[in-house]
N, C-alpha and C. Protein backbone atom coordinates (compact mmCIF):
# COMPACT_ATOMS: atom_id res chain seq x y z
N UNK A 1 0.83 -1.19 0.00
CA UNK A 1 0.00 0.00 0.00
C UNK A 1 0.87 1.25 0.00
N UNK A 2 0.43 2.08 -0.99
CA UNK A 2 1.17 3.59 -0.77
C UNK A 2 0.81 4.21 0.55
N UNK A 3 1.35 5.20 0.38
CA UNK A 3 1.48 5.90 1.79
C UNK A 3 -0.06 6.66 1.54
N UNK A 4 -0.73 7.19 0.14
CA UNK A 4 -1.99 7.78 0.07
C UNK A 4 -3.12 6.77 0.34
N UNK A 5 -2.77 5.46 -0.11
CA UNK A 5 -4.04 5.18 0.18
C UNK A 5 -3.92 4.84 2.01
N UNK A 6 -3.37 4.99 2.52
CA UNK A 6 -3.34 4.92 4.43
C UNK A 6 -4.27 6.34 4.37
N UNK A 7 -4.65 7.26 3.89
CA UNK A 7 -4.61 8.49 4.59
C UNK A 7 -5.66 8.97 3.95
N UNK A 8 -6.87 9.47 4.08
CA UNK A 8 -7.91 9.59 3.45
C UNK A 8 -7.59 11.48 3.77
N UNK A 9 -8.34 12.18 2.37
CA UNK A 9 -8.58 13.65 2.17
C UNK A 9 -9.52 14.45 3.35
N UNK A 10 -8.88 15.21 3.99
CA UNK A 10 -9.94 16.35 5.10
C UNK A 10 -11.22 16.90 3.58
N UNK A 11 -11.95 16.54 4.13
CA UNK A 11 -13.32 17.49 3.30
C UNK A 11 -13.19 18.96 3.10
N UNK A 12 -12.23 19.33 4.37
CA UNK A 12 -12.71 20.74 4.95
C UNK A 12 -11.42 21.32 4.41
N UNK A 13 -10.00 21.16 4.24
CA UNK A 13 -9.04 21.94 3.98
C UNK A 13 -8.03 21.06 3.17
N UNK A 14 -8.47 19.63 2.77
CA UNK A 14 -8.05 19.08 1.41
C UNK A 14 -6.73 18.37 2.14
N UNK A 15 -6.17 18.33 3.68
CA UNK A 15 -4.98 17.84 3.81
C UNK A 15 -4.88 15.98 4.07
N UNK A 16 -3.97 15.93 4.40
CA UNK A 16 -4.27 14.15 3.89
C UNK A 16 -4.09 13.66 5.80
N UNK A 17 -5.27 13.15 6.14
CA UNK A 17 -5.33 12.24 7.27
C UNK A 17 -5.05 10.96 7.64
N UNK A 18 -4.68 10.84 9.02
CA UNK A 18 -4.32 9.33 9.27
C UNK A 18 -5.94 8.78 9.20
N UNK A 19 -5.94 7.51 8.85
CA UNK A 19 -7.36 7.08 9.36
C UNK A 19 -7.97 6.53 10.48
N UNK A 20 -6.92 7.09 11.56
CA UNK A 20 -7.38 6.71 13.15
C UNK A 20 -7.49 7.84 13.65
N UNK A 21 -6.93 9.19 12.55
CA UNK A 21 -7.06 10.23 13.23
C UNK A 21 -8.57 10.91 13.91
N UNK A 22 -8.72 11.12 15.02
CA UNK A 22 -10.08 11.72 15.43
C UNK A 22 -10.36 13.28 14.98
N UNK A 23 -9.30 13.91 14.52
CA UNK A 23 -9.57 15.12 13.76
C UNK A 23 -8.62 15.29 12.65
N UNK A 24 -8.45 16.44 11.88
CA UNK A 24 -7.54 17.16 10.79
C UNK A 24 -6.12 17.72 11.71
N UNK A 25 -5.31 16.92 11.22
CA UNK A 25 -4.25 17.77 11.92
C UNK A 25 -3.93 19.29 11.75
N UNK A 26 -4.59 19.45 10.28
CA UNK A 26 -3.92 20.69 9.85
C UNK A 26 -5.20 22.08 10.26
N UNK A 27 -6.84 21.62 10.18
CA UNK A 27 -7.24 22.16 10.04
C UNK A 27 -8.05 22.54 11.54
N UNK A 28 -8.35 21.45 12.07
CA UNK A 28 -9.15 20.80 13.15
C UNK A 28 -10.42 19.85 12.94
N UNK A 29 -10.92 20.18 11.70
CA UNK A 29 -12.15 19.24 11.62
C UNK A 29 -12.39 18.22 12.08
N UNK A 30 -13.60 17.43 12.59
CA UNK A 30 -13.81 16.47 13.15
C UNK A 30 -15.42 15.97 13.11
N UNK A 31 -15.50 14.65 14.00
CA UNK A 31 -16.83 14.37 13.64
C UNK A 31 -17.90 15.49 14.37
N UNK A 32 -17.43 16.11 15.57
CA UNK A 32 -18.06 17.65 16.26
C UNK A 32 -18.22 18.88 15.02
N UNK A 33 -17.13 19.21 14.29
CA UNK A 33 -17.69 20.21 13.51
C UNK A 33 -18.11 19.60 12.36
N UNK A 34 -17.89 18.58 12.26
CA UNK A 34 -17.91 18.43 10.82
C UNK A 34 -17.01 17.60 9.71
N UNK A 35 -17.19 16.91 9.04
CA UNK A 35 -16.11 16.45 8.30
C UNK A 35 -16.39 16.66 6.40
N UNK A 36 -17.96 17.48 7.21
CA UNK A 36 -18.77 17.79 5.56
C UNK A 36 -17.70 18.79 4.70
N UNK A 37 -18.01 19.00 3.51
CA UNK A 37 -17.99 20.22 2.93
C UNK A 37 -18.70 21.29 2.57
N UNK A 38 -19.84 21.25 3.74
CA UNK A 38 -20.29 22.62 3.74
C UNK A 38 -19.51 23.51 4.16
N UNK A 39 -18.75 23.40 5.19
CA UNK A 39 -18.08 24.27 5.86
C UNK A 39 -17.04 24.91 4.81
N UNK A 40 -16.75 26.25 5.44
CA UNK A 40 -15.81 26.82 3.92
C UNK A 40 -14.42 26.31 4.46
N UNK A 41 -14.13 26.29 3.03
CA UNK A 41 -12.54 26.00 3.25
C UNK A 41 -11.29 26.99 3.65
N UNK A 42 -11.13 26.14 4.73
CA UNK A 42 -9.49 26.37 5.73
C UNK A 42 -8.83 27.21 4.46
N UNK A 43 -8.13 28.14 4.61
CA UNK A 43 -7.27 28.35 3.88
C UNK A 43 -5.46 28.86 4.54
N UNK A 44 -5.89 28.47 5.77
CA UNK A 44 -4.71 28.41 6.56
C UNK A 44 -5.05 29.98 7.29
N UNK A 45 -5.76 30.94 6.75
CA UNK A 45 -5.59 32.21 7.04
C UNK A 45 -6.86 32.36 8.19
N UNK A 46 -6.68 33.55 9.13
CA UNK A 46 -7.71 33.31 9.88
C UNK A 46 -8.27 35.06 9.81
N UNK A 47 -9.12 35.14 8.45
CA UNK A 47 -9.49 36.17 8.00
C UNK A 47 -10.50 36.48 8.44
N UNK A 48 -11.32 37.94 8.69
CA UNK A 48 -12.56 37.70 9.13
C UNK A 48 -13.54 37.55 7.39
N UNK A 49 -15.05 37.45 7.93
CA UNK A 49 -15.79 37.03 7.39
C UNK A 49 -16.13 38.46 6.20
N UNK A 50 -16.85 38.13 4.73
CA UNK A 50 -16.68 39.10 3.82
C UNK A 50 -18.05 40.41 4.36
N UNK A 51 -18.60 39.94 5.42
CA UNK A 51 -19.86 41.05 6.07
C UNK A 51 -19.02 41.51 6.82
N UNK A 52 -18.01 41.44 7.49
CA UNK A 52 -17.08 42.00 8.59
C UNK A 52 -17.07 43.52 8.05
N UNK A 53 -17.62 44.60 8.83
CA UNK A 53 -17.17 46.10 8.90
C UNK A 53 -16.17 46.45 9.43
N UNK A 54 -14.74 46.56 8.78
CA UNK A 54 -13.78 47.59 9.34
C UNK A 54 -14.12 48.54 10.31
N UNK A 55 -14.81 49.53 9.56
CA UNK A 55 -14.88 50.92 10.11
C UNK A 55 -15.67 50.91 11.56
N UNK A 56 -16.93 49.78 11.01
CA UNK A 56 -17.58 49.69 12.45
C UNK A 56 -16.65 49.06 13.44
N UNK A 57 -15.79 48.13 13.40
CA UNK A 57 -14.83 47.78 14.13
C UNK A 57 -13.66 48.73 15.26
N UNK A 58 -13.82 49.78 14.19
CA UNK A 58 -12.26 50.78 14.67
C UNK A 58 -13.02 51.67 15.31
N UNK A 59 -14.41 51.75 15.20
CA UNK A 59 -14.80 52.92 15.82
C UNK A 59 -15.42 52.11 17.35
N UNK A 60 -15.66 50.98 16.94
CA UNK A 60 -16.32 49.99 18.80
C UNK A 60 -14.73 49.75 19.35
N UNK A 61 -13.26 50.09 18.62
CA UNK A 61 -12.32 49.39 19.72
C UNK A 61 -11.52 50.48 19.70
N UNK A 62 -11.69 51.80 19.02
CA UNK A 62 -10.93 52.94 19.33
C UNK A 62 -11.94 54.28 19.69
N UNK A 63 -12.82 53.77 19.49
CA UNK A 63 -14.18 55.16 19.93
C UNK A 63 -13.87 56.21 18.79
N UNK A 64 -14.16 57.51 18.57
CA UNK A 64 -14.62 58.13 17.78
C UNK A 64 -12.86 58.69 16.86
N UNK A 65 -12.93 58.16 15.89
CA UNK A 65 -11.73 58.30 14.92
C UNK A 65 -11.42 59.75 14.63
N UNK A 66 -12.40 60.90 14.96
CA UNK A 66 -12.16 61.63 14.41
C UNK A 66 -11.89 62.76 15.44
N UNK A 67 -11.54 62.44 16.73
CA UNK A 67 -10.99 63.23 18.03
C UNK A 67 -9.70 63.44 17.58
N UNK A 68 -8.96 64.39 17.96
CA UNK A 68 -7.48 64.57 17.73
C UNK A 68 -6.54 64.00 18.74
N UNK A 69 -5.64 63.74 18.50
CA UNK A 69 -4.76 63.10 20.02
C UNK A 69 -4.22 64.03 21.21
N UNK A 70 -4.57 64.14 22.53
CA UNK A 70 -4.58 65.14 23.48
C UNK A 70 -3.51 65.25 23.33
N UNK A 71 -2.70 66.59 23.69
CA UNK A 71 -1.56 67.12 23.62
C UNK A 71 -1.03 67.44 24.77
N UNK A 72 0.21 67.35 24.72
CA UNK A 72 0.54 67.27 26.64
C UNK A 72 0.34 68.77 26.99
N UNK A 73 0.19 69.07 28.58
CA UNK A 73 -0.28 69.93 29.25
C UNK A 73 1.03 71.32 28.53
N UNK A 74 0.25 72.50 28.31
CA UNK A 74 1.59 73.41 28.35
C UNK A 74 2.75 73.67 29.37
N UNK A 75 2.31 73.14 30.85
CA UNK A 75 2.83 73.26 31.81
C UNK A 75 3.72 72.26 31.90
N UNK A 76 3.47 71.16 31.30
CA UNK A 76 4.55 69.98 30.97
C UNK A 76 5.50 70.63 30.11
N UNK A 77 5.80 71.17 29.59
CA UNK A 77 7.05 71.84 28.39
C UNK A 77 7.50 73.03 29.23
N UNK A 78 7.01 74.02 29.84
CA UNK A 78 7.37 74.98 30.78
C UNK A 78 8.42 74.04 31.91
N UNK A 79 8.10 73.31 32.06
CA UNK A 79 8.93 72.70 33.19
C UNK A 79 9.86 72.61 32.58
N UNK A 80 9.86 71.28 31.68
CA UNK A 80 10.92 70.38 30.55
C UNK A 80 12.01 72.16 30.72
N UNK A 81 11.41 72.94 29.89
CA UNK A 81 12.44 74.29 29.79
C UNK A 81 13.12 74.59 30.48
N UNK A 82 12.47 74.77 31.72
CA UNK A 82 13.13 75.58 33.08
C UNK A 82 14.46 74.47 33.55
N UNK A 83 13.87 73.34 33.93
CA UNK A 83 14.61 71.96 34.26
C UNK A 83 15.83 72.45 33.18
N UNK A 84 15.60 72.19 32.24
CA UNK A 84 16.48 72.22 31.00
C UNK A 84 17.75 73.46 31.19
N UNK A 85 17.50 74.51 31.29
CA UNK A 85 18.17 76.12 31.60
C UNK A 85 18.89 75.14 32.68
N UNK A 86 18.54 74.98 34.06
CA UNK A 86 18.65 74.79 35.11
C UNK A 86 19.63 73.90 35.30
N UNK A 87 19.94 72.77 34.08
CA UNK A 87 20.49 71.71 33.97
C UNK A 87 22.05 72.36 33.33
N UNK A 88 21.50 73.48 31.89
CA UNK A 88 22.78 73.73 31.38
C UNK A 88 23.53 74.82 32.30
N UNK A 89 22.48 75.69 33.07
CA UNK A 89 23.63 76.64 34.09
C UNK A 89 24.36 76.34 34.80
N UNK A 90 23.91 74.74 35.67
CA UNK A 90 25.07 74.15 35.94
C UNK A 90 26.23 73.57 35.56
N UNK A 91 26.11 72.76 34.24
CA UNK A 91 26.96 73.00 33.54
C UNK A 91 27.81 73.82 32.95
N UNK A 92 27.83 75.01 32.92
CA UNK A 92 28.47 76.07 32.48
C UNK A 92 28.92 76.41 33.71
N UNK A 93 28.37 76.42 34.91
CA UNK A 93 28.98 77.45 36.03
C UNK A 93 30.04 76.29 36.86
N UNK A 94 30.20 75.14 36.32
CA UNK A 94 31.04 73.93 37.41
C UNK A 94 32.06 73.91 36.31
């Protein structure tokens, strides 16, 4: 016997099975989901579905796209400055 006929075709993603196997190694299929070919085919990729909305997506996991990004406090850079002066006068005066 060849090595193909030991190994019968996954329905679901076309890869070649043991025939004791209880699922698809490659894909998962089994007698639980299925071993039909209704199910669409595995294509290794785990893409979403062709109704999937982007936009509705980015706006439920980032909230409103069109806010600008807060900008740090002016009083945060006033410091940074002063600190800064403060840092080179010592340097200059040691």
């Amino acid at each position: 016997m060849t090595k193909s006929q030991n190994f019968f075709q996954c329905p679901v993603c076309g890869a070649e099975v043991p025939p004791s196997a209880s699922a698809c190694p490659e894909c998962g299929a089994d007698d639980t989901t299925g071993w039909n070919a209704d199910r669409a085919r595995y294509d290794g990729l785990d893409l979403p579905d062709d109704e999937f909305d982007y936009d509705e997506y980015l706006n439920k996991e980032f909230g409103d796209a069109g806010k600008p990004a807060k900008k740090p406090w002016p009083w945060l850079w006033i410091v940074g400055a002063v600190l800064g002066l403060l840092a080179l006068s010592l340097v200059l005066l040691t």
